[in-house]
N, C-alpha and C. Protein backbone atom coordinates (compact mmCIF):
# COMPACT_ATOMS: atom_id res chain seq x y z
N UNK A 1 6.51 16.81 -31.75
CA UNK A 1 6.65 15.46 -31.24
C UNK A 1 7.50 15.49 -29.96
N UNK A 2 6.91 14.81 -29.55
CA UNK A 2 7.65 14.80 -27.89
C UNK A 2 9.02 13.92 -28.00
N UNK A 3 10.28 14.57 -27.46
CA UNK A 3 11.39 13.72 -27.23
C UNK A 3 11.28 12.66 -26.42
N UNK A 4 12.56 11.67 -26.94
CA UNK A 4 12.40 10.26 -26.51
C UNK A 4 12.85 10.66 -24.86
N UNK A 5 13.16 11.84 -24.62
CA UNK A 5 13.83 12.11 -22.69
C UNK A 5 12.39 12.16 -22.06
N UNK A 6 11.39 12.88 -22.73
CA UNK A 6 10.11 12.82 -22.03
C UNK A 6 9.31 11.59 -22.26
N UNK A 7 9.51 10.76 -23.47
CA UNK A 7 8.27 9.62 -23.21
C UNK A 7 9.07 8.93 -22.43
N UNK A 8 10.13 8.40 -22.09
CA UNK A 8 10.96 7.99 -20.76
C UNK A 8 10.33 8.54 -19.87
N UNK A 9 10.70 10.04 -19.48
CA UNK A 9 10.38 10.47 -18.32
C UNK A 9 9.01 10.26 -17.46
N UNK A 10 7.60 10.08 -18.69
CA UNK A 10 6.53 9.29 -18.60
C UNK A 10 6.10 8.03 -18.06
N UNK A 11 6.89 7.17 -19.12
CA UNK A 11 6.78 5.81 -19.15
C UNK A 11 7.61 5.05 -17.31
N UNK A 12 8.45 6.13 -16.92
CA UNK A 12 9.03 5.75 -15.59
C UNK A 12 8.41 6.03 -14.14
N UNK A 13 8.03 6.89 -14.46
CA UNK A 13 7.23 7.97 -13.58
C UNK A 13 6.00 7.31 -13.18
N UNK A 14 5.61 6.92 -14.72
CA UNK A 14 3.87 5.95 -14.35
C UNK A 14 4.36 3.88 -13.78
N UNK A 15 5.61 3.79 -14.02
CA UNK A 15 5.99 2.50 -13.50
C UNK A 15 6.14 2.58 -12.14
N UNK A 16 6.99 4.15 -11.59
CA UNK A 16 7.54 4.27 -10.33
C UNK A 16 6.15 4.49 -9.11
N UNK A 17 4.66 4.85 -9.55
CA UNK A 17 3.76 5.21 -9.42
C UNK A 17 2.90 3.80 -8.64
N UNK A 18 3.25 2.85 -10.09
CA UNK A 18 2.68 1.71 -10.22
C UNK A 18 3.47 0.64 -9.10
N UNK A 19 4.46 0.97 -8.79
CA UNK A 19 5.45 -0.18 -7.69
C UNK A 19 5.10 0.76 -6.37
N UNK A 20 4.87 1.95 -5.90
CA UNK A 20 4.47 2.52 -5.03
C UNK A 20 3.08 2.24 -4.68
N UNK A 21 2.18 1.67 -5.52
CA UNK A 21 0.95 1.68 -5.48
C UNK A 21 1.28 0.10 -4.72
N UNK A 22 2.01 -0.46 -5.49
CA UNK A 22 1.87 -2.31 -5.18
C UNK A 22 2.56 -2.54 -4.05
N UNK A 23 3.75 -1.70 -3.24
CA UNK A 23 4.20 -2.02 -2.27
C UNK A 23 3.35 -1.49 -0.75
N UNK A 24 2.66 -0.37 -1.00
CA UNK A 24 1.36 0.42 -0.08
C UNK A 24 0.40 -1.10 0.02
N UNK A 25 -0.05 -1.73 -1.10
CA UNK A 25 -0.72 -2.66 -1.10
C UNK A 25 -0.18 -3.69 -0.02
N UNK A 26 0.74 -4.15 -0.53
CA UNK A 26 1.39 -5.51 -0.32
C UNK A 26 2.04 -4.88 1.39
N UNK A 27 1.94 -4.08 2.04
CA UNK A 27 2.34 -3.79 2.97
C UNK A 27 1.47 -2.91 4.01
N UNK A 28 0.14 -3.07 3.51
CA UNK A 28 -1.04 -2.12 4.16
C UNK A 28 -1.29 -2.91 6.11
N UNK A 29 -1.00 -3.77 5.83
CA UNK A 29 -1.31 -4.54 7.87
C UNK A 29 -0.05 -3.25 8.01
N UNK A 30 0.88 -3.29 7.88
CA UNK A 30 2.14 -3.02 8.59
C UNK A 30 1.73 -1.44 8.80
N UNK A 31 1.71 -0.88 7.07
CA UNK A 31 1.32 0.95 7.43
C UNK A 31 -0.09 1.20 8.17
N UNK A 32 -0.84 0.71 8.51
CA UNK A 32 -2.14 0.38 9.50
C UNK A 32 -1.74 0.39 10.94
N UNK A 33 -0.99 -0.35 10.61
CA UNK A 33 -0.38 -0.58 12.26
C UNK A 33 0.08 0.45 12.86
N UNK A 34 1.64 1.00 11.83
CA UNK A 34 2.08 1.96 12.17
C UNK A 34 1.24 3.13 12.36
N UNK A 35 0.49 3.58 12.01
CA UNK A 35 0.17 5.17 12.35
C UNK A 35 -1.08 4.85 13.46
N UNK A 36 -1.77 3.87 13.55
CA UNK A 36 -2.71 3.21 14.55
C UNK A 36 -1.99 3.60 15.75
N UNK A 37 -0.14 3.26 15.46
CA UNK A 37 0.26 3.58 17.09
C UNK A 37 0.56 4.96 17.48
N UNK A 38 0.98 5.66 16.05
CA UNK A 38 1.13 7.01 16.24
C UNK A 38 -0.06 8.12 16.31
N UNK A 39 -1.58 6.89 16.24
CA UNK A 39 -2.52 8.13 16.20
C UNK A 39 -3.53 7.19 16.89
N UNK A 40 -4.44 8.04 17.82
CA UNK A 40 -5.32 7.63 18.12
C UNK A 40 -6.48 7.51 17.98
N UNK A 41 -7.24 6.33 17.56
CA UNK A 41 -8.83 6.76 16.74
C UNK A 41 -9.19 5.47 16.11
N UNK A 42 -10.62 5.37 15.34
CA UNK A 42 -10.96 4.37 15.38
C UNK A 42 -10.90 5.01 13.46
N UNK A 43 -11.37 3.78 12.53
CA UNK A 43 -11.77 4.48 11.08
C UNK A 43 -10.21 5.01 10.31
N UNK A 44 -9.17 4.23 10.52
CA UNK A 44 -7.95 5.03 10.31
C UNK A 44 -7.90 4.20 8.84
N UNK A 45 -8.25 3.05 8.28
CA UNK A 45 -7.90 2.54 7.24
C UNK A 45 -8.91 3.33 6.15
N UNK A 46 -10.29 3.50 6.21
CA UNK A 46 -10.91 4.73 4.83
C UNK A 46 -9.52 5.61 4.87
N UNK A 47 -9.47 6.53 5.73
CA UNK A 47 -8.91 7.91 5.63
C UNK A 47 -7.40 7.42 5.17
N UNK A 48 -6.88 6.55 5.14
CA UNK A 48 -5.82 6.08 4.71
C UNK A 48 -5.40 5.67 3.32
N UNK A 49 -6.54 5.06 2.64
CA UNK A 49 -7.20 4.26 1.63
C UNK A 49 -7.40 5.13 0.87
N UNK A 50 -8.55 6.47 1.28
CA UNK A 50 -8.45 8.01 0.46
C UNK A 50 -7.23 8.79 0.52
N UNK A 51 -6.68 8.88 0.69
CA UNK A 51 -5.56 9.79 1.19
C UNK A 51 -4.44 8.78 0.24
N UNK A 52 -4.43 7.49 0.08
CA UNK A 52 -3.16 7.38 -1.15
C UNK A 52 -3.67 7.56 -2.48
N UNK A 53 -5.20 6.97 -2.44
CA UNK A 53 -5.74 7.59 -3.99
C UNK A 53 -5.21 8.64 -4.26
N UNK A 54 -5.80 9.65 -3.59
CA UNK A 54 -5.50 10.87 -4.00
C UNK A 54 -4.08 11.03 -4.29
N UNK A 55 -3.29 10.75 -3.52
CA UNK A 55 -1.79 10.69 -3.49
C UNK A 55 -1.28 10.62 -4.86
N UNK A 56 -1.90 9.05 -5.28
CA UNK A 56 -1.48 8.50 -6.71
C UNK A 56 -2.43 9.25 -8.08
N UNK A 57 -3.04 9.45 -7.29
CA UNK A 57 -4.03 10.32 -8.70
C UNK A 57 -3.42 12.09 -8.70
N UNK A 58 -2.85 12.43 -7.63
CA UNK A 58 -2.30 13.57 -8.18
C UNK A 58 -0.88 13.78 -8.76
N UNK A 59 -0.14 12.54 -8.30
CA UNK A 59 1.17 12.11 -9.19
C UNK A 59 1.32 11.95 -10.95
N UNK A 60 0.04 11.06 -10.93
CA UNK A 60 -0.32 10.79 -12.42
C UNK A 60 -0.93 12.37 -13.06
N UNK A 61 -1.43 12.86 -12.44
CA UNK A 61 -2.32 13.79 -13.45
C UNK A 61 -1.10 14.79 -13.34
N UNK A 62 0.29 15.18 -12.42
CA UNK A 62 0.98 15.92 -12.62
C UNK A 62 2.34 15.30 -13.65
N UNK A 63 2.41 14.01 -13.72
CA UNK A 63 3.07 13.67 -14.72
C UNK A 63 2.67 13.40 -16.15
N UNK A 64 1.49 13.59 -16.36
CA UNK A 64 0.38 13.50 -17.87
C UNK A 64 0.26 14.65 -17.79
N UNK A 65 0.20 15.72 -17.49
CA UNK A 65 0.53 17.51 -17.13
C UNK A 65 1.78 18.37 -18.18
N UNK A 66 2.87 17.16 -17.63
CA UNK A 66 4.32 17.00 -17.73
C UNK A 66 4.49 16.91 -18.69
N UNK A 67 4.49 15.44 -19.14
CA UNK A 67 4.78 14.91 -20.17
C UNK A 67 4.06 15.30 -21.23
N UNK A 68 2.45 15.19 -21.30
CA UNK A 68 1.59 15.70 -22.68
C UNK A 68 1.29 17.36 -22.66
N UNK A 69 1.76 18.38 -21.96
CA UNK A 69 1.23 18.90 -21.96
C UNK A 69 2.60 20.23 -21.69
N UNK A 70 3.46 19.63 -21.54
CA UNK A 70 4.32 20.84 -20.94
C UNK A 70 4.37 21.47 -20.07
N UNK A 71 3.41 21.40 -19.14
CA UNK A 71 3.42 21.96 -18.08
C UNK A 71 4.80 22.46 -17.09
N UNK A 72 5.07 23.69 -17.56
CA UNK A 72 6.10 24.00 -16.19
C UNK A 72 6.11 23.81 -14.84
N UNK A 73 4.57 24.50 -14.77
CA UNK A 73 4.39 24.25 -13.14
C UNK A 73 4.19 22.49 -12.99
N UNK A 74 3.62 21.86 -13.23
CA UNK A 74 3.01 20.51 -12.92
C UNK A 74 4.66 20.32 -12.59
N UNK A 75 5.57 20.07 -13.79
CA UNK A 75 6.92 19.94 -13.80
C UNK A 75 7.75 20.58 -12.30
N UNK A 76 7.90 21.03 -11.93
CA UNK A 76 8.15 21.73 -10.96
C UNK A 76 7.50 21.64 -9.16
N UNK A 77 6.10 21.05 -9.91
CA UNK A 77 5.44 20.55 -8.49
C UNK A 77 5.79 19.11 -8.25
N UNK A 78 6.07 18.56 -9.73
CA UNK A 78 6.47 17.00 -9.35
C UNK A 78 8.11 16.88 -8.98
N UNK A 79 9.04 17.48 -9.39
CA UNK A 79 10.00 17.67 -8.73
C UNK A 79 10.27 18.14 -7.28
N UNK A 80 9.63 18.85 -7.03
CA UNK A 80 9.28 19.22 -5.51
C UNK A 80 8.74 17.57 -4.30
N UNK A 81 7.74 17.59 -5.17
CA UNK A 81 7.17 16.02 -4.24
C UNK A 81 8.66 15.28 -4.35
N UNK A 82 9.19 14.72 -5.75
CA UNK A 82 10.22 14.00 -5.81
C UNK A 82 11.16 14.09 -4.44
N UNK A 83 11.71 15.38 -4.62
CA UNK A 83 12.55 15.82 -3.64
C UNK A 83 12.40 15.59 -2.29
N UNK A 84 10.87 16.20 -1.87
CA UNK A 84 10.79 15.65 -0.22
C UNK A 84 10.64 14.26 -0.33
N UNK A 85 9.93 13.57 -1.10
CA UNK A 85 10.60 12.05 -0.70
C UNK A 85 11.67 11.73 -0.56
N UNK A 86 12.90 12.42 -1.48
CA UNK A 86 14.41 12.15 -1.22
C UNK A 86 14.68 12.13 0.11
N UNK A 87 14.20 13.01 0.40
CA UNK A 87 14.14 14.25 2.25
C UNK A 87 14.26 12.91 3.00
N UNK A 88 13.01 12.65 3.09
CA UNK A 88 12.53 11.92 3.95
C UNK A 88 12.56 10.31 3.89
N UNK A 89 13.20 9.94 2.40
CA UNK A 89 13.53 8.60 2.60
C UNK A 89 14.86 7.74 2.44
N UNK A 90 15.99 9.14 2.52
CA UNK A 90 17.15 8.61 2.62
C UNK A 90 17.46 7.98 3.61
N UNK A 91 17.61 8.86 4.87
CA UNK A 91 17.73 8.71 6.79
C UNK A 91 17.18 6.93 6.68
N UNK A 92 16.26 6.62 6.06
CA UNK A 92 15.59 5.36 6.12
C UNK A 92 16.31 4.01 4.96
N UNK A 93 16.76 4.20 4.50
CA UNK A 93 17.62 3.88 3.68
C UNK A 93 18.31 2.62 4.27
N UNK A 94 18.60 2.64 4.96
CA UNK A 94 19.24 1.29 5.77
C UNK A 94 18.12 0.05 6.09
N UNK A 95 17.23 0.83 6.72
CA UNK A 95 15.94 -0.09 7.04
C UNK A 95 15.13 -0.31 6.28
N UNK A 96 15.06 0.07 5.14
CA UNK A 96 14.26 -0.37 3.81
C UNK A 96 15.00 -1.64 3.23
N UNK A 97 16.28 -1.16 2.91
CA UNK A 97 17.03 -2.44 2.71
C UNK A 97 17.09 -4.28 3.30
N UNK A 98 16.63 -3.64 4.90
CA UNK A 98 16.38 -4.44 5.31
C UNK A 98 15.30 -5.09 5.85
N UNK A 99 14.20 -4.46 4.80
CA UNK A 99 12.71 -4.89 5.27
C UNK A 99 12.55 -5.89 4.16
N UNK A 100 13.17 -6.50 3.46
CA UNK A 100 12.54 -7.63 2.57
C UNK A 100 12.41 -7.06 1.52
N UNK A 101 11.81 -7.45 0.63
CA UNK A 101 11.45 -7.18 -0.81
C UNK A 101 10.82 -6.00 -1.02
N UNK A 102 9.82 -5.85 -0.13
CA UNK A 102 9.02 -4.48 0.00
C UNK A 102 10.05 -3.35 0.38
N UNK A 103 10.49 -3.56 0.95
CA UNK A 103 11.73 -2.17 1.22
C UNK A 103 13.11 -1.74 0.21
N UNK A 104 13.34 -3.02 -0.33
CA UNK A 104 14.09 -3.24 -1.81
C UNK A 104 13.41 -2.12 -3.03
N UNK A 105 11.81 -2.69 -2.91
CA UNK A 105 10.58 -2.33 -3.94
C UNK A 105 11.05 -0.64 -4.24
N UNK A 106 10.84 -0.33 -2.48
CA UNK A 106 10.75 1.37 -2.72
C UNK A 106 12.12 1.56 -2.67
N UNK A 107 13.46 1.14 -2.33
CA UNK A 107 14.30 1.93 -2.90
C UNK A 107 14.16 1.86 -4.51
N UNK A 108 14.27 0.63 -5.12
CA UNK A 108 14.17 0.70 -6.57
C UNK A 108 13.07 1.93 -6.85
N UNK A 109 11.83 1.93 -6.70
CA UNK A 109 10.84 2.80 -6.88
C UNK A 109 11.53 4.48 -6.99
N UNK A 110 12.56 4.58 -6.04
CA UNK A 110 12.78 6.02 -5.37
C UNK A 110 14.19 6.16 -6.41
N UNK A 111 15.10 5.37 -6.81
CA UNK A 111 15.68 5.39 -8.28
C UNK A 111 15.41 5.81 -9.59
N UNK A 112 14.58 4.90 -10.01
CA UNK A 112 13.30 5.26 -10.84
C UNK A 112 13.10 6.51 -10.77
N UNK A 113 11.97 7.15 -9.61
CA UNK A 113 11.85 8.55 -9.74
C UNK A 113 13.01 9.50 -9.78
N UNK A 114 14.15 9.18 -9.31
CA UNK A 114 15.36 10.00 -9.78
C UNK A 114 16.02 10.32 -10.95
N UNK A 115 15.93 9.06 -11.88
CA UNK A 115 16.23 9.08 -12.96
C UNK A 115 15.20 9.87 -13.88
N UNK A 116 14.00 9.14 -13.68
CA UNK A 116 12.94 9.93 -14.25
C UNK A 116 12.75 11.79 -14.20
N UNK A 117 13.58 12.18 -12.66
CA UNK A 117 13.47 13.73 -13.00
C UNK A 117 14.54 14.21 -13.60
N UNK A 118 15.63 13.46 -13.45
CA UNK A 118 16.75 13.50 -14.31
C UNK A 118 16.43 14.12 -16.11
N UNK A 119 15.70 12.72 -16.16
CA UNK A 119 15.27 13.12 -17.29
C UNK A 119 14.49 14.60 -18.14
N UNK A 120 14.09 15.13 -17.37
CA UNK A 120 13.41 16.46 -17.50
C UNK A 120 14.13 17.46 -17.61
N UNK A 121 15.52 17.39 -17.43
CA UNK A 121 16.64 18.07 -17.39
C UNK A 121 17.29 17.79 -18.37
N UNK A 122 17.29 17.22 -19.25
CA UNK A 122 18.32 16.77 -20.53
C UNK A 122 17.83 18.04 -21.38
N UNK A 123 19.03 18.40 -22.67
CA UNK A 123 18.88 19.48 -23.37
C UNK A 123 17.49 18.91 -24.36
N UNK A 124 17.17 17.55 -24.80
CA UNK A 124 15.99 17.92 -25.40
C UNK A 124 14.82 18.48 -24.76
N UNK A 125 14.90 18.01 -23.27
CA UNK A 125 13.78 18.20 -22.46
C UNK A 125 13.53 19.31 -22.42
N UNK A 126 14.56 20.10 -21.96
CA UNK A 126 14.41 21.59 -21.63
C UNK A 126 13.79 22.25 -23.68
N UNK A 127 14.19 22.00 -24.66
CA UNK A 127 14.22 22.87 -25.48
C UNK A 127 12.54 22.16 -25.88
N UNK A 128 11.99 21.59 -25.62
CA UNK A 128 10.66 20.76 -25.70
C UNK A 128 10.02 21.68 -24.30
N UNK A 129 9.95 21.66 -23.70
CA UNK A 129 9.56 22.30 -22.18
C UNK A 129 9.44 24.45 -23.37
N UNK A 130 10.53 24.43 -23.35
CA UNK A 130 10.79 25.99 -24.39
C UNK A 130 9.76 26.33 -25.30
N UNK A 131 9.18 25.48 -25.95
CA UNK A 131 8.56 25.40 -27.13
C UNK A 131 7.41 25.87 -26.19
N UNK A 132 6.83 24.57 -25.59
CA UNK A 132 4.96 25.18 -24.76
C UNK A 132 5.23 26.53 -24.03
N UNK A 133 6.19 26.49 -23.74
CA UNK A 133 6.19 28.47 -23.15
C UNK A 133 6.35 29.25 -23.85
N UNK A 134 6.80 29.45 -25.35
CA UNK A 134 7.11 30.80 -25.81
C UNK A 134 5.35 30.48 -26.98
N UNK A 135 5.17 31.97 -26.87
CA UNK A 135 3.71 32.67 -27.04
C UNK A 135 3.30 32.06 -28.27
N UNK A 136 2.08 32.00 -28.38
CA UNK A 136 2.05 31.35 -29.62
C UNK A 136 0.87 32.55 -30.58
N UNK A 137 0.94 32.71 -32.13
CA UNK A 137 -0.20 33.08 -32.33
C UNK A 137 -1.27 32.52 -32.47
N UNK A 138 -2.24 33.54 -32.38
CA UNK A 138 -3.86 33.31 -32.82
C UNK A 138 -4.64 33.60 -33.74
């Protein structure tokens, strides 16, 4: 049975997923805009549109990886993503704050995922994580 640190670590992960999904939404004129100025070309909203699917569909399938499945690596690749978002959305940190609700959204969102890897680190986690790695018979 899976510890209560991992169905947390789940249950946050797929919320923090779900407010990232709704603030991309609720803020798509603005991220349109922005890379429209940083890139030149016509067709920028498909490739934009595919490119967070995927985004969010490889978050989920590495945290259902995680959580049901033990996955070390998945575990390890989602900590990694975690992290360069840290990277890259602290410096910004001021101006999120001050973008309204939507910029509120993703710091809360970027909490969330902190806590949530937090969670993967607690001694049940790790001795649950122990279990799917050591050999099993056949």
């Amino acid at each position: 049975m899976r510890p209560t640190s991992i169905r947390a670590f789940e249950g946050l992960s797929l919320l923090a997923v779900a407010i990232g999904a709704l603030t991309t939404w609720l803020g798509w004129d603005a991220l349109v805009a922005s890379v429209r100025s940083k890139v030149l070309g016509a067709g920028l909203e498909p490739a934009l549109a595919v490119l967070g699917v995927i985004y969010i569909g490889l978050l989920v399938l590495l945290i259902l990886l995680t959580a049901r499945r033990g996955s070390a690596v998945a575990k390890w690749l989602f900590v990694a993503i975690i992290a360069g978002e840290v990277v890259f959305t602290v410096p910004k940190l001021g101006a999120m704050a001050g973008a309204g609700l939507i910029g509120w959204a993703e710091i809360v969102q970027l909490l969330i995922q902190l806590v949530a890897v937090a969670l993967l680190f607690t001694a049940a986690s790790r001795a649950w994580f122990a279990q799917w790695s050591a050999p099993r018979s056949v």
